[in-house]
Protein backbone atom coordinates (compact mmCIF):
# COMPACT_ATOMS: atom_id res chain seq x y z
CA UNK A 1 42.92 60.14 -29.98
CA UNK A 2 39.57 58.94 -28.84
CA UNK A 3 39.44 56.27 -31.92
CA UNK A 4 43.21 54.80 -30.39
CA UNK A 5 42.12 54.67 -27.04
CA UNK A 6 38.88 52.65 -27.59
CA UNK A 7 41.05 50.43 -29.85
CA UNK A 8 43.52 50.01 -27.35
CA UNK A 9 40.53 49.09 -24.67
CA UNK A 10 39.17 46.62 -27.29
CA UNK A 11 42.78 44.87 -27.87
CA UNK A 12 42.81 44.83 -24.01
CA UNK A 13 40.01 42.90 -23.09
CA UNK A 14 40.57 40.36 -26.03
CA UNK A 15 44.01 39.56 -24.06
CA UNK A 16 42.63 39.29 -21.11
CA UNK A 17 39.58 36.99 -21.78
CA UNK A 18 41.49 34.91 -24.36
CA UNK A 19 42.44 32.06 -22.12
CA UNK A 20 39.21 31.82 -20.85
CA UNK A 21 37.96 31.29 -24.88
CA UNK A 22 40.25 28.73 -24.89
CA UNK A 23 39.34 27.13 -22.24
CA UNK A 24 36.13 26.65 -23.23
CA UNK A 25 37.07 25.83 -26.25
CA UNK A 26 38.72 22.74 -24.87
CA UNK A 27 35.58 21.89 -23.16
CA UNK A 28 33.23 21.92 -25.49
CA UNK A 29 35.44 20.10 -27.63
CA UNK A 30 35.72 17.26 -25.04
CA UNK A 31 31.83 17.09 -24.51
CA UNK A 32 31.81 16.62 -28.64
CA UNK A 33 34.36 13.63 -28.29
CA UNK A 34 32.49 12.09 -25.46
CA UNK A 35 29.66 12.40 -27.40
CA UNK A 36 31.14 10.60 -29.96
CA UNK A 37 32.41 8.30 -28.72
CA UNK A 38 29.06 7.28 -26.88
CA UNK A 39 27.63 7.46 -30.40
CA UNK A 40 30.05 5.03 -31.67
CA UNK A 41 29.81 2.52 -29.01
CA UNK A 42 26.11 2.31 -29.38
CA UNK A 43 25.90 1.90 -32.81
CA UNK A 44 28.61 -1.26 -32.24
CA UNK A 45 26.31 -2.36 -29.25
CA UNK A 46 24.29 -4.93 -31.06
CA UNK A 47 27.15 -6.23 -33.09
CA UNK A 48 28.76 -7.91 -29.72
CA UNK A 49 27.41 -9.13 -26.62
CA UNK A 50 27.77 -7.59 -23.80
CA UNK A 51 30.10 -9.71 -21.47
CA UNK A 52 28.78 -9.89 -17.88
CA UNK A 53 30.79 -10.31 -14.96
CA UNK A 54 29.88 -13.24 -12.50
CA UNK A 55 30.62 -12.75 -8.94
CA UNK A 56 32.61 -15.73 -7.44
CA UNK A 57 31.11 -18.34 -4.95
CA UNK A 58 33.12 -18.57 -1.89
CA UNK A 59 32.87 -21.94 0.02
CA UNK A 60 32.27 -22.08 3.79
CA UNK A 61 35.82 -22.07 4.14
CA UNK A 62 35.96 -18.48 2.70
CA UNK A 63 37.72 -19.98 -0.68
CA UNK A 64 36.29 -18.80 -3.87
CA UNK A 65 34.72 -21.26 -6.18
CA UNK A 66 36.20 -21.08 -9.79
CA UNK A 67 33.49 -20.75 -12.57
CA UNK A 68 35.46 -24.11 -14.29
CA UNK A 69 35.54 -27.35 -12.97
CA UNK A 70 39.90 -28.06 -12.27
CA UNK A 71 40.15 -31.82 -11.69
CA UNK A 72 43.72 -33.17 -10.94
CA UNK A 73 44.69 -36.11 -11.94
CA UNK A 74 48.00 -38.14 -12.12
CA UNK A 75 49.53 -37.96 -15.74
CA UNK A 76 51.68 -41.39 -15.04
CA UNK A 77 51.67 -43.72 -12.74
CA UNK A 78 54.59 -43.33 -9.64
CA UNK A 79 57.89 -45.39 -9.84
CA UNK A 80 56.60 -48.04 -7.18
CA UNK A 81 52.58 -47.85 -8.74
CA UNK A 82 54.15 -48.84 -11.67
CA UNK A 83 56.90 -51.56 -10.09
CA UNK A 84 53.69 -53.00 -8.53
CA UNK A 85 51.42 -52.81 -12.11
CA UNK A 86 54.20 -54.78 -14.05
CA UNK A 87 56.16 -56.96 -11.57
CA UNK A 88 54.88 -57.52 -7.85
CA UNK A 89 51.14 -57.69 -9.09
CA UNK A 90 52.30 -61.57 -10.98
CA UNK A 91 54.62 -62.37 -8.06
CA UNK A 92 52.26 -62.32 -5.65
CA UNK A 93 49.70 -64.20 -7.89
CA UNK A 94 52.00 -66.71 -7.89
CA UNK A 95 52.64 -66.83 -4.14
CA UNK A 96 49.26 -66.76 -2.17
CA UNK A 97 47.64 -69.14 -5.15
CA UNK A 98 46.27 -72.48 -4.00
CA UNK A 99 44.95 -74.31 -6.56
CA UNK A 100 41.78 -76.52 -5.95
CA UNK A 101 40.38 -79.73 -8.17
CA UNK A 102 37.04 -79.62 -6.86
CA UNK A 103 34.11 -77.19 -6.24
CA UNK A 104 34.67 -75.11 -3.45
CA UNK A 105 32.87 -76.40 0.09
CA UNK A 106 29.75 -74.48 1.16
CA UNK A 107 30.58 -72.54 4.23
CA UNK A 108 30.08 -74.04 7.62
CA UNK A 109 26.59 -73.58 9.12
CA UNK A 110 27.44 -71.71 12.66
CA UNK A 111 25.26 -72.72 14.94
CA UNK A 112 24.06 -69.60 17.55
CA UNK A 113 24.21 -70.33 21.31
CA UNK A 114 20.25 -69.90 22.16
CA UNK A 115 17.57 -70.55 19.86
CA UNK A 116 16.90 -67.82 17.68
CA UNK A 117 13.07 -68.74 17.61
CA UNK A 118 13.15 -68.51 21.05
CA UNK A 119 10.50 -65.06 21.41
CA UNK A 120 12.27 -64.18 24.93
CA UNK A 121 15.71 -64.41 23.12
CA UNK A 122 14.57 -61.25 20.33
CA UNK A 123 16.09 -59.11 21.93
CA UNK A 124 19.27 -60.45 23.70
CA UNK A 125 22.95 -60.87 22.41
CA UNK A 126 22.92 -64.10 20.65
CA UNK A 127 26.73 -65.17 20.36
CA UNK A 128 28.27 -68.18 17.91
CA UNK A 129 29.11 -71.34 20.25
CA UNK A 130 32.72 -71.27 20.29
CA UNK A 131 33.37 -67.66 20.60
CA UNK A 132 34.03 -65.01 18.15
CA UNK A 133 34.49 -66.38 14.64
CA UNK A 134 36.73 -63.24 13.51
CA UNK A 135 39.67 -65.06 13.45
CA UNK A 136 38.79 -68.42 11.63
CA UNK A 137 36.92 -66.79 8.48
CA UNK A 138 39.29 -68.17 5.75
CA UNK A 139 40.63 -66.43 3.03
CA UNK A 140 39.01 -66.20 -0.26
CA UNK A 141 40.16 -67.39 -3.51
CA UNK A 142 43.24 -65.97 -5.06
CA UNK A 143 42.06 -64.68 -8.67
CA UNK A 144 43.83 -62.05 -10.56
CA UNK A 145 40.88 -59.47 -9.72
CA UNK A 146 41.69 -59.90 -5.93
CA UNK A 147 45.58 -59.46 -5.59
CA UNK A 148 46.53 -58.46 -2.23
CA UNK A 149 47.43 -54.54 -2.83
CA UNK A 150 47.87 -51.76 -0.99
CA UNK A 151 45.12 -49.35 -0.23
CA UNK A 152 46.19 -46.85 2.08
CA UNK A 153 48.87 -45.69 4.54
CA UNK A 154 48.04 -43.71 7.43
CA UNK A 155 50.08 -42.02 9.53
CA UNK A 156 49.63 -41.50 13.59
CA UNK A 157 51.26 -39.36 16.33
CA UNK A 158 50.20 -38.43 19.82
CA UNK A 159 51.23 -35.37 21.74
CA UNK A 160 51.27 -35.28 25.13
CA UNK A 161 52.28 -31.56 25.33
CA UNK A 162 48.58 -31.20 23.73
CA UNK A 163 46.69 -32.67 26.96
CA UNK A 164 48.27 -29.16 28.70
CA UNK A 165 47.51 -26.56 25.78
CA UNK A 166 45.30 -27.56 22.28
CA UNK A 167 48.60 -24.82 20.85
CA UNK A 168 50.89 -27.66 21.04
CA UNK A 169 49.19 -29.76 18.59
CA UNK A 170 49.91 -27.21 15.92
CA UNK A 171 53.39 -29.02 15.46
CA UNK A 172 52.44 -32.57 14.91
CA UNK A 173 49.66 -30.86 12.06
CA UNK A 174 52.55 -29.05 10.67
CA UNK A 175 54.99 -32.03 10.45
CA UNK A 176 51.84 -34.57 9.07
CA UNK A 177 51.23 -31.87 6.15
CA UNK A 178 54.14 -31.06 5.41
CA UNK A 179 55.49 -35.22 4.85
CA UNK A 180 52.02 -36.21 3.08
CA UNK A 181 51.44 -32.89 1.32
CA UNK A 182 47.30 -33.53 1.42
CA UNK A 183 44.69 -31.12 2.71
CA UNK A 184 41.55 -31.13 3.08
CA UNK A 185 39.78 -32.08 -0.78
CA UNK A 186 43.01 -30.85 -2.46
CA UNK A 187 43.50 -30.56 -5.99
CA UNK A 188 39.66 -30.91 -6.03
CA UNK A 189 39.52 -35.04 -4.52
CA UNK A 190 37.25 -35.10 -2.59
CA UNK A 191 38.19 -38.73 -1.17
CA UNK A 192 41.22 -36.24 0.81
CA UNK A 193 40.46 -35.40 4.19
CA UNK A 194 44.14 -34.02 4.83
CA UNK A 195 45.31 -34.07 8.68
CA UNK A 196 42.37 -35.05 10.82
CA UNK A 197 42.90 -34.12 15.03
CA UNK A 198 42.45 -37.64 16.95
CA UNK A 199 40.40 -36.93 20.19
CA UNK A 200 39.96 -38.87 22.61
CA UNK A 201 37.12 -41.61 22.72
CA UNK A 202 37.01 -42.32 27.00
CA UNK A 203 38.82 -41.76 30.35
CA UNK A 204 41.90 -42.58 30.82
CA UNK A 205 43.60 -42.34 34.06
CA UNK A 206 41.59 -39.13 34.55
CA UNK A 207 44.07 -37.16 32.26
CA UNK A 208 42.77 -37.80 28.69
CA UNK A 209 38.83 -36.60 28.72
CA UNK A 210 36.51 -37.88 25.83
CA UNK A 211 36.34 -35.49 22.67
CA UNK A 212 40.20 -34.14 24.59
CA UNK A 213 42.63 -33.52 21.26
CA UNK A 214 45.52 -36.38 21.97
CA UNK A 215 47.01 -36.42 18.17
CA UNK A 216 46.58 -35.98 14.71
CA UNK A 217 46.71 -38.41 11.59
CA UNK A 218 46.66 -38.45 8.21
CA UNK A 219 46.13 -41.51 5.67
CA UNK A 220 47.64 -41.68 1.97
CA UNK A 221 46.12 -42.67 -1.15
CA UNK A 222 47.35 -43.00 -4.50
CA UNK A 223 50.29 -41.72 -5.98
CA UNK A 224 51.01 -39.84 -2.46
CA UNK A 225 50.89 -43.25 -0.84
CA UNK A 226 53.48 -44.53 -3.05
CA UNK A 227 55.83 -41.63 -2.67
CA UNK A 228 55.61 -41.35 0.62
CA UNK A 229 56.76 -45.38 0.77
CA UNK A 230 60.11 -45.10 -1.42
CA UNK A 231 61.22 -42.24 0.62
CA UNK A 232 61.18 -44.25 3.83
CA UNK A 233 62.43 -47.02 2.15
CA UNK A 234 65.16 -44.93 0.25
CA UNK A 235 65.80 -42.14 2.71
CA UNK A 236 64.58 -42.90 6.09
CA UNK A 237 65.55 -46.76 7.39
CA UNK A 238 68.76 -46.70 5.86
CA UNK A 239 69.60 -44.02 7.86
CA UNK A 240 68.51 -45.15 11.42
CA UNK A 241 71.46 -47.32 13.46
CA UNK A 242 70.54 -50.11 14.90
CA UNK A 243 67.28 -50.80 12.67
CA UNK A 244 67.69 -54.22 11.62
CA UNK A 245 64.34 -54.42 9.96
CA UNK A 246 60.65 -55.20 11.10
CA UNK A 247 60.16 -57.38 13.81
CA UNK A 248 58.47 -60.84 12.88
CA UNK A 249 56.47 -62.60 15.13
CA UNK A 250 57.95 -66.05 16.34
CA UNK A 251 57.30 -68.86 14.69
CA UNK A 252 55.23 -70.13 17.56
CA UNK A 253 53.12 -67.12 17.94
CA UNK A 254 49.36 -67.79 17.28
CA UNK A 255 48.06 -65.97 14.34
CA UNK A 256 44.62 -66.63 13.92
CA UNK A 257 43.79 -63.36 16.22
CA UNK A 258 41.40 -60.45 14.88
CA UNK A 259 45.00 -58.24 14.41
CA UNK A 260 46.29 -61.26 12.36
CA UNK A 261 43.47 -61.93 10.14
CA UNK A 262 43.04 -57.89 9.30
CA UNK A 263 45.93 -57.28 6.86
CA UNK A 264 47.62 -54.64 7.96
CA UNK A 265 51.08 -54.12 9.42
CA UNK A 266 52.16 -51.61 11.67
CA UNK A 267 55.51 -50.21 13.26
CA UNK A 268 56.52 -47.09 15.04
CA UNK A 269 59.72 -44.64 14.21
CA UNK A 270 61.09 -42.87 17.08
CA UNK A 271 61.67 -39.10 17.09
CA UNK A 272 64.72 -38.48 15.30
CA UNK A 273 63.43 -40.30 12.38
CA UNK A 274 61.18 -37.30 11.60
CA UNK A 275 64.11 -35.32 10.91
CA UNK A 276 65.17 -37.67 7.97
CA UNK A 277 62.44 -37.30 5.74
CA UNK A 278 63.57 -34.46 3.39
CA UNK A 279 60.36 -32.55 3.36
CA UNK A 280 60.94 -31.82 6.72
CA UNK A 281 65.39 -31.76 7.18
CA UNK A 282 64.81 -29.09 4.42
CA UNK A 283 63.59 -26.65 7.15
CA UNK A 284 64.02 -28.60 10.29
CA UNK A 285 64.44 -25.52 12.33
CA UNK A 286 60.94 -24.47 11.63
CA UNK A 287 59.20 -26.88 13.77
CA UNK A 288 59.65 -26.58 17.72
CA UNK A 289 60.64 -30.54 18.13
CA UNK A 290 60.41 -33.64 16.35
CA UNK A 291 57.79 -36.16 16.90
CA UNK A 292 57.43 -40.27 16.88
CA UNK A 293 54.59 -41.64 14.91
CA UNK A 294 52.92 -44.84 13.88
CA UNK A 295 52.76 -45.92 10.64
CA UNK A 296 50.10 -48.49 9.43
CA UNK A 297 50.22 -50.16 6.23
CA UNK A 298 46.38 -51.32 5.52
CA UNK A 299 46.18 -53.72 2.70
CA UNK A 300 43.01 -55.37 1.00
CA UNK A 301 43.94 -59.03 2.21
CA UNK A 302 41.54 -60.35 4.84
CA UNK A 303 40.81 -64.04 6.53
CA UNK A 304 43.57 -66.56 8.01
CA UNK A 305 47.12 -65.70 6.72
CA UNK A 306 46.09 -62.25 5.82
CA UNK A 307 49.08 -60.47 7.70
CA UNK A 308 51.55 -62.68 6.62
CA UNK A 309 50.17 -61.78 2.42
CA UNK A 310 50.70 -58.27 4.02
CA UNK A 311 54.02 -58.63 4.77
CA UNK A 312 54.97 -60.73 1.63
CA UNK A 313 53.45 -57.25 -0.40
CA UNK A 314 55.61 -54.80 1.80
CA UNK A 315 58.93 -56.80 1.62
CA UNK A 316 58.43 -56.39 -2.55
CA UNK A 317 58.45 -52.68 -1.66
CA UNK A 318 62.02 -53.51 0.05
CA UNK A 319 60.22 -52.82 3.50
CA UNK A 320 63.44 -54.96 5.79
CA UNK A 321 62.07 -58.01 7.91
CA UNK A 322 64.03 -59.93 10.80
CA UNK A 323 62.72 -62.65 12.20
CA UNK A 324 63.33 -62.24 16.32
């Protein structure tokens, strides 16, 4: 009897401490695979290099700074870049050339209204006799390498809601983004400064202050410049009523002014024309009103007759003229 009860006791405690066996069975068998594992992965440690992890740069604009250098560029050239590179480019050669036989005159030798020798006239404003000479440079030479072309297209609007709270500026900055799609170096150009706040530059009346936000603007280069000038041609002035076309000046109108001699040509759209462009009719309700804005077409011709090669250039983008 005593044999089967110390038997039984024996039987017992194996039952009882058997899942604490396995248990630590399961451990130790763990700390063996861990080990090799660790085992294994230094042995294969000098086979590969270790790739380490570089923290990104963030700009001052709290951006991060890839480790690559992305650089956009335009696969093809736009529908009107390329109208211009195969068509409008020979027209206009054609046009604005004026052949000469001989060598070309030396400029004229302006003569200054005090002696510049003069040691009491150093210092003092020494103006041309006859006045500013802004307005009677001449043109250069036509060549192939100088084509009158378009550079840039910037667009303007004011806010007069902004000289009572700098909040109501955020629509015009809206509206400008969303039509020329640029921000500030985007797509990694640097030459884009997106939508730029126009302050004011003295007192006016005593309600615009200098360094007082008045408007925003935004100019267009490249591909975007070219979009941007068949949808107003396509979508925009076909739609206004009573748009006849640009205005021309009368054919008695003096041109040989500093605004006529700086080849570029400006016009204004009213408010509702905002709402035409389809970037912004898309989601029209988004934007608390719709705003009028300037639009400047600056060109690369300069000297006498440089807005009228302007407007020659614009009408080959089927820009409308009407002559008053």
């Amino acid at each position: 009897m005593r044999e089967r009860s110390v038997a039984s006791a024996t039987w017992a405690n194996i039952l009882i401490w058997s899942p604490t066996l396995a248990t630590h069975r399961k451990a130790t068998e763990s700390k063996m695979s861990v080990a090799a594992a660790r085992t294994a992965a230094a042995q294969t440690r000098g086979l590969r290099p270790i790739r380490k992890i570089r923290k990104l740069v963030h700009d001052r604009r709290g951006l991060p700074i890839p480790h690559v250098d992305i650089v956009v560029r335009d696969t093809h050239l736009s529908r009107l870049g390329e109208h211009y590179q195969n068509t409008l480019a020979d027209d206009l050669l054609y046009l604005t050339y004026k052949h000469e036989s001989g060598p070309c005159p030396s400029p004229r030798n302006i003569r200054l209204m005090y002696d510049p020798e003069d040691p009491y006239i150093k210092l003092r404003h020494n103006p041309p006799v006859g006045g500013s000479q802004v307005s009677r440079k001449l043109a250069p030479l036509t060549t192939p390498d100088n084509v009158i072309r378009l550079e840039r297209i910037q667009l303007h609007t004011m806010a007069k809601d902004a000289l009572v709270s700098k909040q109501n500026l955020l629509g015009p900055i809206i509206a400008l983004r969303a039509l020329s799609g640029e921000t500030e170096q985007g797509g990694g150009r640097r030459g884009s400064t997106g939508v730029q706040i126009v302050r004011g530059v003295k007192s006016v009346g005593g309600w615009v202050r200098p360094g007082q936000p008045v408007g925003a603007k935004v100019d267009l280069l490249g591909s975007k410049m070219y979009e941007f000038l068949g949808t107003l041609t396509e979508f925009v002035l076909p739609r206004l009523r009573e748009f006849p076309g640009l205005l021309l000046p009368a054919a008695s109108t003096n041109l040989q002014t500093p605004a006529g001699v700086s080849g570029v040509v400006s016009f204004g759209l009213p408010p509702e024309a905002m709402g035409f462009f389809p970037q912004v009719e898309v989601n029209l309700d988004a934007y608390p009103k719709t705003y009028g804005m300037h639009i400047h077409f600056i060109t690369n011709a300069r000297g006498v007759g440089a807005q009228e090669r302007a407007r020659q250039l614009l009408s080959g983008f089927q820009v409308p003229f009407v002559r008053r």
